[in-house]
N, C-alpha and C. Protein backbone atom coordinates (compact mmCIF):
# COMPACT_ATOMS: atom_id res chain seq x y z
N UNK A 1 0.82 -1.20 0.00
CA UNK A 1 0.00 0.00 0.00
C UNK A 1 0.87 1.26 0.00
N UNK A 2 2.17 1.21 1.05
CA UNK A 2 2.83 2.26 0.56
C UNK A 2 3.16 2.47 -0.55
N UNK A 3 3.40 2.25 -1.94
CA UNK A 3 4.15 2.02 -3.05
C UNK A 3 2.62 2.59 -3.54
N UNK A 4 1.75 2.04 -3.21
CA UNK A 4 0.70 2.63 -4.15
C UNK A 4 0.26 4.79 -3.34
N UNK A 5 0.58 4.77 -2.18
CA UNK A 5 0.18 5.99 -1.67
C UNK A 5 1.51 6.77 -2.50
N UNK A 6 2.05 6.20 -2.38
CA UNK A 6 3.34 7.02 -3.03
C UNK A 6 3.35 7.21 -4.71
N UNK A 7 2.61 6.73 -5.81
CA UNK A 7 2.14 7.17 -6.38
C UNK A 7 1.29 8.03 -6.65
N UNK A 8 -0.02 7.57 -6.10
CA UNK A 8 -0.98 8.90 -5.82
C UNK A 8 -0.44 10.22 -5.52
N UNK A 9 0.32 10.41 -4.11
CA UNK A 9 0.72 12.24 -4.11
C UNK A 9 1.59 12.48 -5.08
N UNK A 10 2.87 11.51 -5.37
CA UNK A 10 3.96 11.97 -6.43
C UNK A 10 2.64 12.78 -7.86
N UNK A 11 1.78 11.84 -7.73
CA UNK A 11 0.75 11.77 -9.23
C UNK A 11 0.03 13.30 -8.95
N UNK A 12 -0.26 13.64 -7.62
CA UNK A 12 -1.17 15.30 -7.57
C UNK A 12 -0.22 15.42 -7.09
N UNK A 13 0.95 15.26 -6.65
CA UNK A 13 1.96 16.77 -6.44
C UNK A 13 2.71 17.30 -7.81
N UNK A 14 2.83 16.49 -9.31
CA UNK A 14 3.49 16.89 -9.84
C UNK A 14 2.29 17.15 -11.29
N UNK A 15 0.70 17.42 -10.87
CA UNK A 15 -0.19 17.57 -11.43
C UNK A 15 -0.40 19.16 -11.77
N UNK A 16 -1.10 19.32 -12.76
CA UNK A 16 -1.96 21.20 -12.66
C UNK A 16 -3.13 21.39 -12.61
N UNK A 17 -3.84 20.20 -12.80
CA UNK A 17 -5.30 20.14 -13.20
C UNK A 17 -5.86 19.29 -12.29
N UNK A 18 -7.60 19.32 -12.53
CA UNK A 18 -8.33 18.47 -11.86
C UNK A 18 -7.43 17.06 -12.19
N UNK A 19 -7.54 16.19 -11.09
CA UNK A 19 -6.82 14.99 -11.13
C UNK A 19 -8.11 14.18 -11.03
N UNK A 20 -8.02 12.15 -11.06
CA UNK A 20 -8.68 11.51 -10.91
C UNK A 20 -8.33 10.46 -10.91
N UNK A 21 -8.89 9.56 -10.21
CA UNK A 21 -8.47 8.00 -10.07
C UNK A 21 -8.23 7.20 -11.44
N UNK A 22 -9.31 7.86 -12.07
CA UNK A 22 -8.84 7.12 -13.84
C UNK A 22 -7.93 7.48 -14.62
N UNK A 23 -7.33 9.11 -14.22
CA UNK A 23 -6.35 9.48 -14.40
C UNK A 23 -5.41 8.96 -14.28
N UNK A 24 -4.74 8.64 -13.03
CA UNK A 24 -3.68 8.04 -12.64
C UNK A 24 -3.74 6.45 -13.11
N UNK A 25 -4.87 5.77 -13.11
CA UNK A 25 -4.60 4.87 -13.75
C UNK A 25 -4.01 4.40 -15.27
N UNK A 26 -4.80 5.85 -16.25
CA UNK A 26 -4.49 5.50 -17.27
C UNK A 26 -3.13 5.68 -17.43
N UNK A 27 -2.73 6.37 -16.62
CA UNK A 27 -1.18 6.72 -16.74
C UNK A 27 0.02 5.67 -16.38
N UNK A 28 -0.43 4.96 -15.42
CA UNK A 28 0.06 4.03 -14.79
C UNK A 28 -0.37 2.24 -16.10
N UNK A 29 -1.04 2.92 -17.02
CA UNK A 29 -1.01 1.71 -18.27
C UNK A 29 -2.10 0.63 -17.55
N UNK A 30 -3.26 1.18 -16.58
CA UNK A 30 -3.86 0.38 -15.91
C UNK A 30 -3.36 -0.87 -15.33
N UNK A 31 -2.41 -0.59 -14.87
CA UNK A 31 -1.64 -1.45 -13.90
C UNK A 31 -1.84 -1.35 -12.85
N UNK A 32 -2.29 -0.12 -12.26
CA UNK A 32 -3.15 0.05 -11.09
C UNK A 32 -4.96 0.33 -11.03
N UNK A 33 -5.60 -0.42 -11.06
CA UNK A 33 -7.03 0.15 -11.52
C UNK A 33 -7.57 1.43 -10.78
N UNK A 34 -8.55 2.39 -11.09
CA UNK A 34 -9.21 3.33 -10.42
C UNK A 34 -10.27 2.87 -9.35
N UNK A 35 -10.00 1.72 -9.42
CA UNK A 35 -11.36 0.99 -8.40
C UNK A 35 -10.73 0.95 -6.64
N UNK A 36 -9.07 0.28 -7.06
CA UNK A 36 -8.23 0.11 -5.85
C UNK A 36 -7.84 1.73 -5.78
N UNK A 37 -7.36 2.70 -6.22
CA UNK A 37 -7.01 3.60 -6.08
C UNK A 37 -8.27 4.60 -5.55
N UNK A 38 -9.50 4.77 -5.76
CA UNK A 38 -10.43 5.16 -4.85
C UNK A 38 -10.66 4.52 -3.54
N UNK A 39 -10.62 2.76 -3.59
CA UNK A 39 -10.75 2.30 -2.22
C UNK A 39 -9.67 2.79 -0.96
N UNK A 40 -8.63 2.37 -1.78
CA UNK A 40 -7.36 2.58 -0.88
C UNK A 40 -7.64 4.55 -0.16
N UNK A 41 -8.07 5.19 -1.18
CA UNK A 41 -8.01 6.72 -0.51
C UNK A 41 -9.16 6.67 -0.20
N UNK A 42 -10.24 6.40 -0.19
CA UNK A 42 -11.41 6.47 0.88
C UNK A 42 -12.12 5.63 2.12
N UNK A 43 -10.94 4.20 1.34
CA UNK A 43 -10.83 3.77 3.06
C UNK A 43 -9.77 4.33 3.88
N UNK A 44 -9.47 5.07 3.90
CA UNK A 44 -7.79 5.22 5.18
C UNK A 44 -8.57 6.85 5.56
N UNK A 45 -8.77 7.28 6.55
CA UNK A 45 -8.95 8.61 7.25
C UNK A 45 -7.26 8.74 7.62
N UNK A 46 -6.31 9.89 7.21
CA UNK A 46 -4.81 9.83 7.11
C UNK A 46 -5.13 11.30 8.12
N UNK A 47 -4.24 11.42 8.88
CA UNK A 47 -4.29 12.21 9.95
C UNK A 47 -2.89 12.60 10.23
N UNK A 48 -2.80 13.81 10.98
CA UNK A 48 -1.56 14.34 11.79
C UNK A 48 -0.01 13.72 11.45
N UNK A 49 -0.65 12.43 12.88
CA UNK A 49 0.48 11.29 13.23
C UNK A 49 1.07 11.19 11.52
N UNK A 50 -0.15 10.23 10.63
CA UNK A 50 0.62 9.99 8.92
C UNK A 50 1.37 10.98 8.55
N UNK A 51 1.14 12.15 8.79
CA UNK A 51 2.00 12.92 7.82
C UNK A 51 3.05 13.37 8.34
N UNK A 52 3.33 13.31 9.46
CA UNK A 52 4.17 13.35 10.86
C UNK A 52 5.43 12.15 10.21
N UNK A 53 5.01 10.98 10.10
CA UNK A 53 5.45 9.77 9.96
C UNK A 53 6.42 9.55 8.48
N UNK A 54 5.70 10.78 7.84
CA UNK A 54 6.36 10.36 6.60
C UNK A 54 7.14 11.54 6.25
N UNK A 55 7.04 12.90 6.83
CA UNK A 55 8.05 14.07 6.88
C UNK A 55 9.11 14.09 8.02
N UNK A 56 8.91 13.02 9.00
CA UNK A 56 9.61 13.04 10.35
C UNK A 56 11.58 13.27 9.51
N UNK A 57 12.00 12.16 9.22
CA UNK A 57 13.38 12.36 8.89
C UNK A 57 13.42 13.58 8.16
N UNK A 58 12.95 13.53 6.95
CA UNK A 58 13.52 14.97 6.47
C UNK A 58 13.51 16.10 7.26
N UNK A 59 12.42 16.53 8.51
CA UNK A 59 12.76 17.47 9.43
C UNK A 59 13.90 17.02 10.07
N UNK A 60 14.01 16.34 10.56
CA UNK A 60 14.83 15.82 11.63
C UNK A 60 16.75 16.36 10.63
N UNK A 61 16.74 16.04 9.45
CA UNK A 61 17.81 16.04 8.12
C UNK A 61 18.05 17.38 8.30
N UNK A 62 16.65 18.25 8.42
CA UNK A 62 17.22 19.77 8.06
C UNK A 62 17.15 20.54 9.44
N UNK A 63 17.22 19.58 10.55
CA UNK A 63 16.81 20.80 11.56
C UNK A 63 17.91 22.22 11.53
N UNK A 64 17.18 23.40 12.53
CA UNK A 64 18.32 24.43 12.62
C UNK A 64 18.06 25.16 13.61
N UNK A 65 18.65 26.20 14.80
CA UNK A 65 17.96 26.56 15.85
C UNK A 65 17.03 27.41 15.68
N UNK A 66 17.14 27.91 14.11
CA UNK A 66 15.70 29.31 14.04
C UNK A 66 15.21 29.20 13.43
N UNK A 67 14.37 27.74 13.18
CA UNK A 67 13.13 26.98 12.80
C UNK A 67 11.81 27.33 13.19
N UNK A 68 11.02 27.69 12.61
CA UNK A 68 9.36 28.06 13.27
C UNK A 68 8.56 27.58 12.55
N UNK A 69 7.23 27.78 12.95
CA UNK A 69 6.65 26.62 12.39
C UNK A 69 5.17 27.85 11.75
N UNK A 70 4.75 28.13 10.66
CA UNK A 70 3.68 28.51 9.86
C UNK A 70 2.74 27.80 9.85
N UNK A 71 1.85 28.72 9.80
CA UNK A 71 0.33 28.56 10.04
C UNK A 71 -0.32 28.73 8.92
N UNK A 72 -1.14 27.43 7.98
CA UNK A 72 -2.27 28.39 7.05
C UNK A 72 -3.41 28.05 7.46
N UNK A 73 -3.91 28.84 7.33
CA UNK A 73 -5.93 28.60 6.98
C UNK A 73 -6.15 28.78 5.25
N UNK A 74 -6.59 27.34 5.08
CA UNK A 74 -6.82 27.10 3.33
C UNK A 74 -8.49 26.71 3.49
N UNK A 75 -8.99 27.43 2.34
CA UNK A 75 -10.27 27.04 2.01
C UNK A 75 -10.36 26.34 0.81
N UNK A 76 -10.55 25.01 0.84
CA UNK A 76 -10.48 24.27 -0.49
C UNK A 76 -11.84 24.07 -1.04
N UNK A 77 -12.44 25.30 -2.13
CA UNK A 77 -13.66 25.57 -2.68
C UNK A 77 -14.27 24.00 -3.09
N UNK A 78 -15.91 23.79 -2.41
CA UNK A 78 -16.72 23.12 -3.09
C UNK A 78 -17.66 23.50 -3.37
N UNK A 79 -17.99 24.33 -4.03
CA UNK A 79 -19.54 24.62 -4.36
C UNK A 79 -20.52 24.04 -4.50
N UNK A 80 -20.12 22.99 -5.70
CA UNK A 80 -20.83 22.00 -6.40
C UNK A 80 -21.77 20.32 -5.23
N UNK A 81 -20.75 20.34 -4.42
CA UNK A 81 -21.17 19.62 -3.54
C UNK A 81 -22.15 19.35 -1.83
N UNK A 82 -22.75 18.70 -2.09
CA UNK A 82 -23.17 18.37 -0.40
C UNK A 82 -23.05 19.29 0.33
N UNK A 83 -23.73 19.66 1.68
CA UNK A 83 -23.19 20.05 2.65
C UNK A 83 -23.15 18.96 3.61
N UNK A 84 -21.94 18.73 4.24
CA UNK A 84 -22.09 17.76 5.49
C UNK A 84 -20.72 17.96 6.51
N UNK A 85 -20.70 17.55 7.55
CA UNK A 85 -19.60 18.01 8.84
C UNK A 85 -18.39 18.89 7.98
N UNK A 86 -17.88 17.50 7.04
CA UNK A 86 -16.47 18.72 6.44
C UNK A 86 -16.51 19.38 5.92
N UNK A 87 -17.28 19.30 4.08
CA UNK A 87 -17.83 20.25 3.47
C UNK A 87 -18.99 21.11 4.02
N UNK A 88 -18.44 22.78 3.90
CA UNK A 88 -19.77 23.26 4.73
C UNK A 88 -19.23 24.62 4.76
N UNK A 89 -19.81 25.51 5.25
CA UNK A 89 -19.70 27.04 4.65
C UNK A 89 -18.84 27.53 6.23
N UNK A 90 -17.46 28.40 5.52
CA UNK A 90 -16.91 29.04 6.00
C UNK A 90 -16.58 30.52 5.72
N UNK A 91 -15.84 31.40 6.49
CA UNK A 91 -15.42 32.63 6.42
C UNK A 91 -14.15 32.20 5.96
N UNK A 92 -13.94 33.32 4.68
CA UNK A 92 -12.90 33.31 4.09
C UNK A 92 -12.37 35.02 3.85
N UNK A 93 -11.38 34.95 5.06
CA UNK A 93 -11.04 36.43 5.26
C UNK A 93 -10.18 36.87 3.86
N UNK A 94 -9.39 36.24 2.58
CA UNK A 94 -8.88 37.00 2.18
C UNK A 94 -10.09 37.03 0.39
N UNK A 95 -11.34 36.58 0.71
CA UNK A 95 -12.26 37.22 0.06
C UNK A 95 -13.54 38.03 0.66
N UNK A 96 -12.89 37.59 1.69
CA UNK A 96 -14.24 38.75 2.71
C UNK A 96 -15.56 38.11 2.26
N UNK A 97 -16.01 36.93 2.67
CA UNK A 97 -17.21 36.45 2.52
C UNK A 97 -17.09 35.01 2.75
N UNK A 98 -18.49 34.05 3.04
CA UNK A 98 -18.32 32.84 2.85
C UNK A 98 -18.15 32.20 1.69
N UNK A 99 -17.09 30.68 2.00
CA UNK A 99 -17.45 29.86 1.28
C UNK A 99 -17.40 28.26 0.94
N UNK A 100 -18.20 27.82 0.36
CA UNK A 100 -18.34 26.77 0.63
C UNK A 100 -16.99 25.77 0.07
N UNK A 101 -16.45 24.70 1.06
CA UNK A 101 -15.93 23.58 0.86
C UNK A 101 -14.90 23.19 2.24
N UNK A 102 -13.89 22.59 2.15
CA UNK A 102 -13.43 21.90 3.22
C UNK A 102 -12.36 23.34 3.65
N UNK A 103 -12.23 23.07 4.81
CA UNK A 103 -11.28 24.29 5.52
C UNK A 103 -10.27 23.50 6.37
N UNK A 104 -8.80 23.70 5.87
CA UNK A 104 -7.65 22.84 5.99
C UNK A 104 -6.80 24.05 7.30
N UNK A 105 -6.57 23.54 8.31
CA UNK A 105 -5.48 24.21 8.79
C UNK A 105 -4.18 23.16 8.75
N UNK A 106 -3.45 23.89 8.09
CA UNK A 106 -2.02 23.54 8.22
C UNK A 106 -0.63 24.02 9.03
N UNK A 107 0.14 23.47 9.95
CA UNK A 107 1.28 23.77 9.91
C UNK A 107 2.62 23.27 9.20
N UNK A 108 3.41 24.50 9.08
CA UNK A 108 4.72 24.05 8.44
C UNK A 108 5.58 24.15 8.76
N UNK A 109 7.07 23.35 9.14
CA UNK A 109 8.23 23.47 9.30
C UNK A 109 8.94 24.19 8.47
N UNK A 110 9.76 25.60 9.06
CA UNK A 110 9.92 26.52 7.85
C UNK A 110 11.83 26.75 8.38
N UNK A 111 12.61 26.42 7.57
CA UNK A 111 13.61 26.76 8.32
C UNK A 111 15.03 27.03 6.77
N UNK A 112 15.88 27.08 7.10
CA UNK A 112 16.83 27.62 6.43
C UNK A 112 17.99 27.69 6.43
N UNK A 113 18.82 26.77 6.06
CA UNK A 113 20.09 25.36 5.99
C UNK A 113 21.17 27.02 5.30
N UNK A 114 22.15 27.40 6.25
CA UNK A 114 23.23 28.19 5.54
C UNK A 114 23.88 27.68 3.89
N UNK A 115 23.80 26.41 4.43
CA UNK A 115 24.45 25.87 2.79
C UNK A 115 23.66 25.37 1.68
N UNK A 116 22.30 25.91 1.74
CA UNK A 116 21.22 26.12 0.62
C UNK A 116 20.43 26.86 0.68
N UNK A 117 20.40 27.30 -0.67
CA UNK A 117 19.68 28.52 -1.10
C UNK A 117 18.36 28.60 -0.84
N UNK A 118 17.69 27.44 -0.92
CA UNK A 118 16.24 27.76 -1.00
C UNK A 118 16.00 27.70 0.75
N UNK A 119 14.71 28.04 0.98
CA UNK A 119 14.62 27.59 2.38
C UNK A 119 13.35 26.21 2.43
N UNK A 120 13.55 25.55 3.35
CA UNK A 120 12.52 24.35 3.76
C UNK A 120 11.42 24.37 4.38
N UNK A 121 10.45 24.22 3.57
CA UNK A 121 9.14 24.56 4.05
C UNK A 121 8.30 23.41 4.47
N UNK A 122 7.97 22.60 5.11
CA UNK A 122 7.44 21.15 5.16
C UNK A 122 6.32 20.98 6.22
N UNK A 123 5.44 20.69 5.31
CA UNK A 123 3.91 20.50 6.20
C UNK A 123 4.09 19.38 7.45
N UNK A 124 3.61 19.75 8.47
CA UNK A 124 4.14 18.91 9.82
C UNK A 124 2.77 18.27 10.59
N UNK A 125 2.03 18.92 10.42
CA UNK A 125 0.78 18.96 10.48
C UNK A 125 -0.73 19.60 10.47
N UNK A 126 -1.29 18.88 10.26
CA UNK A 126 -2.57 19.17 9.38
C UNK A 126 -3.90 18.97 9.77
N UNK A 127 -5.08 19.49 9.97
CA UNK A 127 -6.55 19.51 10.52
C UNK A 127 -7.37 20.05 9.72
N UNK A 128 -8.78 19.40 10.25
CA UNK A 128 -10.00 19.77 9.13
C UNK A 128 -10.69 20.27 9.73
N UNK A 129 -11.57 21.52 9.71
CA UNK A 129 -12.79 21.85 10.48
C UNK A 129 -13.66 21.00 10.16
N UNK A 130 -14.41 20.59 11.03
CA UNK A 130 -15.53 19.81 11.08
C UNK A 130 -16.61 20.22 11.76
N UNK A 131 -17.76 20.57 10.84
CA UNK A 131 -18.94 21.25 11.65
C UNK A 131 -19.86 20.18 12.37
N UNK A 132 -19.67 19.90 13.32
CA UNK A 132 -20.64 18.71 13.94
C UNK A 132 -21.61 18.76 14.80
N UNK A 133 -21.95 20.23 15.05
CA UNK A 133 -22.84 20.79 15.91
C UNK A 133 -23.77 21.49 14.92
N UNK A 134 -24.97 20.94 15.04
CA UNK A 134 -26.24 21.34 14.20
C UNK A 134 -27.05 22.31 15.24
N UNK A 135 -27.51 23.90 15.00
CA UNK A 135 -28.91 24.19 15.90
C UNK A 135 -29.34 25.49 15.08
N UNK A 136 -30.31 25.39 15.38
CA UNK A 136 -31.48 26.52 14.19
C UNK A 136 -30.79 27.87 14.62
N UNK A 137 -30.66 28.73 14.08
CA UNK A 137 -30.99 30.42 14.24
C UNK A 137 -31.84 30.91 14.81
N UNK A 138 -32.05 31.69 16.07
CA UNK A 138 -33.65 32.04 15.82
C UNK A 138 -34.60 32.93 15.57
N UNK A 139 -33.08 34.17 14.84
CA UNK A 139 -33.42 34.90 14.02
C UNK A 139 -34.79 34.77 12.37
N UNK A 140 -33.45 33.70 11.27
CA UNK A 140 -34.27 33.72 10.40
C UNK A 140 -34.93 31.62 10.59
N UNK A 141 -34.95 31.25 11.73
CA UNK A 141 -35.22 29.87 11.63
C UNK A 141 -34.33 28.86 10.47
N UNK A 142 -33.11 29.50 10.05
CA UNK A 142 -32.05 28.36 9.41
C UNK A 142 -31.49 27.40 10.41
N UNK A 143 -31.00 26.78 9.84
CA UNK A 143 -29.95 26.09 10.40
C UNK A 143 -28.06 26.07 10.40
N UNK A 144 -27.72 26.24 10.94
CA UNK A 144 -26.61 26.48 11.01
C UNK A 144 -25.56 25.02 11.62
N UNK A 145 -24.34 25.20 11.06
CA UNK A 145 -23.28 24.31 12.04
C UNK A 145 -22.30 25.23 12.48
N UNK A 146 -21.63 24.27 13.42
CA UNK A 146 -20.38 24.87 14.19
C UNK A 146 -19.60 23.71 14.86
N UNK A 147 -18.38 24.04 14.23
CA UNK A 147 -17.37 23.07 15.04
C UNK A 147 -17.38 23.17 16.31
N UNK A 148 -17.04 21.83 17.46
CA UNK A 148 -17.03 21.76 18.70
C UNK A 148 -15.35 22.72 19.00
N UNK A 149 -14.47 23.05 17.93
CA UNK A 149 -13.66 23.25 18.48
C UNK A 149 -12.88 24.83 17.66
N UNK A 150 -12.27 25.46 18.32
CA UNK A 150 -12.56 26.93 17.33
C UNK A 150 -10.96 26.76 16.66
N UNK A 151 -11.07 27.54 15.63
CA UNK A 151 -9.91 27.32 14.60
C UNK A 151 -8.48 27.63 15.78
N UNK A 152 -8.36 28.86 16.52
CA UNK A 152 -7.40 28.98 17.28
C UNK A 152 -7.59 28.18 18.34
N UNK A 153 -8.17 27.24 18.94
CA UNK A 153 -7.59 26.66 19.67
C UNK A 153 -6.98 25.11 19.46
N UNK A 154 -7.22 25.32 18.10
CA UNK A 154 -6.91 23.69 16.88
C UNK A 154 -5.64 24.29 16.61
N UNK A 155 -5.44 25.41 16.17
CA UNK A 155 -3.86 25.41 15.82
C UNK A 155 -3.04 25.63 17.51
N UNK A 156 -3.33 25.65 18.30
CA UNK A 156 -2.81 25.79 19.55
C UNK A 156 -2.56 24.45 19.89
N UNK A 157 -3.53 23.26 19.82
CA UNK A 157 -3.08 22.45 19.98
C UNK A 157 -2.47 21.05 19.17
N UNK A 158 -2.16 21.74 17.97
CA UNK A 158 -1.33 21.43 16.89
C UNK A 158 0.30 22.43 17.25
N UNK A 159 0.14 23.17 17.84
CA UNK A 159 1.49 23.68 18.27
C UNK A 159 2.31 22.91 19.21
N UNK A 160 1.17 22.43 20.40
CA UNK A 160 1.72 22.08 21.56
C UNK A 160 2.24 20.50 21.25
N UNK A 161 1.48 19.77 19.92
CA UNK A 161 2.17 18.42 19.26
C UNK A 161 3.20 18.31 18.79
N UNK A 162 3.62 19.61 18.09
CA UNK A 162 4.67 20.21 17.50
C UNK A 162 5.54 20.45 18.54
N UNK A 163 5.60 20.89 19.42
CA UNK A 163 6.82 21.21 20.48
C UNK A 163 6.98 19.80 21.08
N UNK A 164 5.94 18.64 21.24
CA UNK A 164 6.06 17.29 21.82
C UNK A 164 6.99 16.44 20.29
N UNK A 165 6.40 16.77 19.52
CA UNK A 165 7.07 16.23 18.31
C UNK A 165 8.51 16.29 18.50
N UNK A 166 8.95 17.74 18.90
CA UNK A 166 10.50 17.81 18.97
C UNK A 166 10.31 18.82 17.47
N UNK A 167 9.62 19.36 16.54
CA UNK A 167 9.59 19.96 15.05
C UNK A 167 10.55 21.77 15.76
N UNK A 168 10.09 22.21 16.48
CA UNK A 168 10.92 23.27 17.33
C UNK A 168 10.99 23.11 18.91
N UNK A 169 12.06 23.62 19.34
CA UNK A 169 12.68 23.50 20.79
C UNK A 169 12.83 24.61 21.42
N UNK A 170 11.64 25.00 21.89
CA UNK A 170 11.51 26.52 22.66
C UNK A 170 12.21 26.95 23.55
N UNK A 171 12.65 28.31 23.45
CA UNK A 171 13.57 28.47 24.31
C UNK A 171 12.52 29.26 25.73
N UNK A 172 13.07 28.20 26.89
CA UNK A 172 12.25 28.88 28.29
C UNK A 172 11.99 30.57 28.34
């Protein structure tokens, strides 16, 4: 299964376009079918720890003492789809309005090796808002969701994993 996950991202990290399971298959000369390549990514819920697991050495390769760790808030647009816990309408401050689809907080290991030019940017870990709290308005009688847990206190305690991780070493 690793050998096959490791196709898949190599396959959307070195993509520009909508991607797809039949995609990668046809590419792969259907040697891998789109049937296993949807199962395999919609059975596995991949979390934190996974991506932790598979960037661990290369942090560990580039550490440096003035390493910090970046924060995004990504809104990955769905319009077209469902509303349900993940997909579901958010505030999106750098269009000033809602919108609909999954809302990714990420952190990144950001640091900067004297003897290379570029600097190292590496996702360390990663969270989904999840709206799982349903209750009416009782303004206009909608319905609304809301995560049990608020975006800053999800990256707070994605920080405090990050300092247990060992990703930066705070100074007292």
């Amino acid at each position: 299964m690793k050998r096959e996950m490791d196709l898949c991202s190599d396959y959307l990290l070195s993509s520009f376009g909508q991607e797809t399971a039949t995609g990668l298959s046809r590419l792969l000369e259907n040697t891998l079918s789109h049937n296993k390549i949807t199962r395999m990514l919609s059975g596995n819920e991949f979390s934190s720890r996974d991506l932790w697991q598979e960037v661990k050495l290369l942090v560990r390769e580039n550490e440096t003492n003035n390493a910090c760790l970046i924060f995004d808030d990504t809104i990955v647009s769905k319009p077209y789809t469902d509303e349900y816990d993940l997909i579901n309408w958010h505030w999106d401050h750098s269009r000033i309005r809602n919108e609909k689809g999954i809302n990714l907080l990420t952190a990144f290991y950001h640091t900067q090796l004297p003897t290379v030019p570029e600097a190292l940017r590496v996702p360390v870990a990663i969270e989904c808002v999840k709206k799982t709290i349903r209750f009416c308005e009782e303004k206009n009688r909608r319905e609304k969701h809301q995560s049990p847990i608020i975006k800053n206190e999800m990256m707070r305690l994605m920080l405090r994993q990050a300092v247990e991780n060992q990703h930066l070493n705070p100074k007292p």
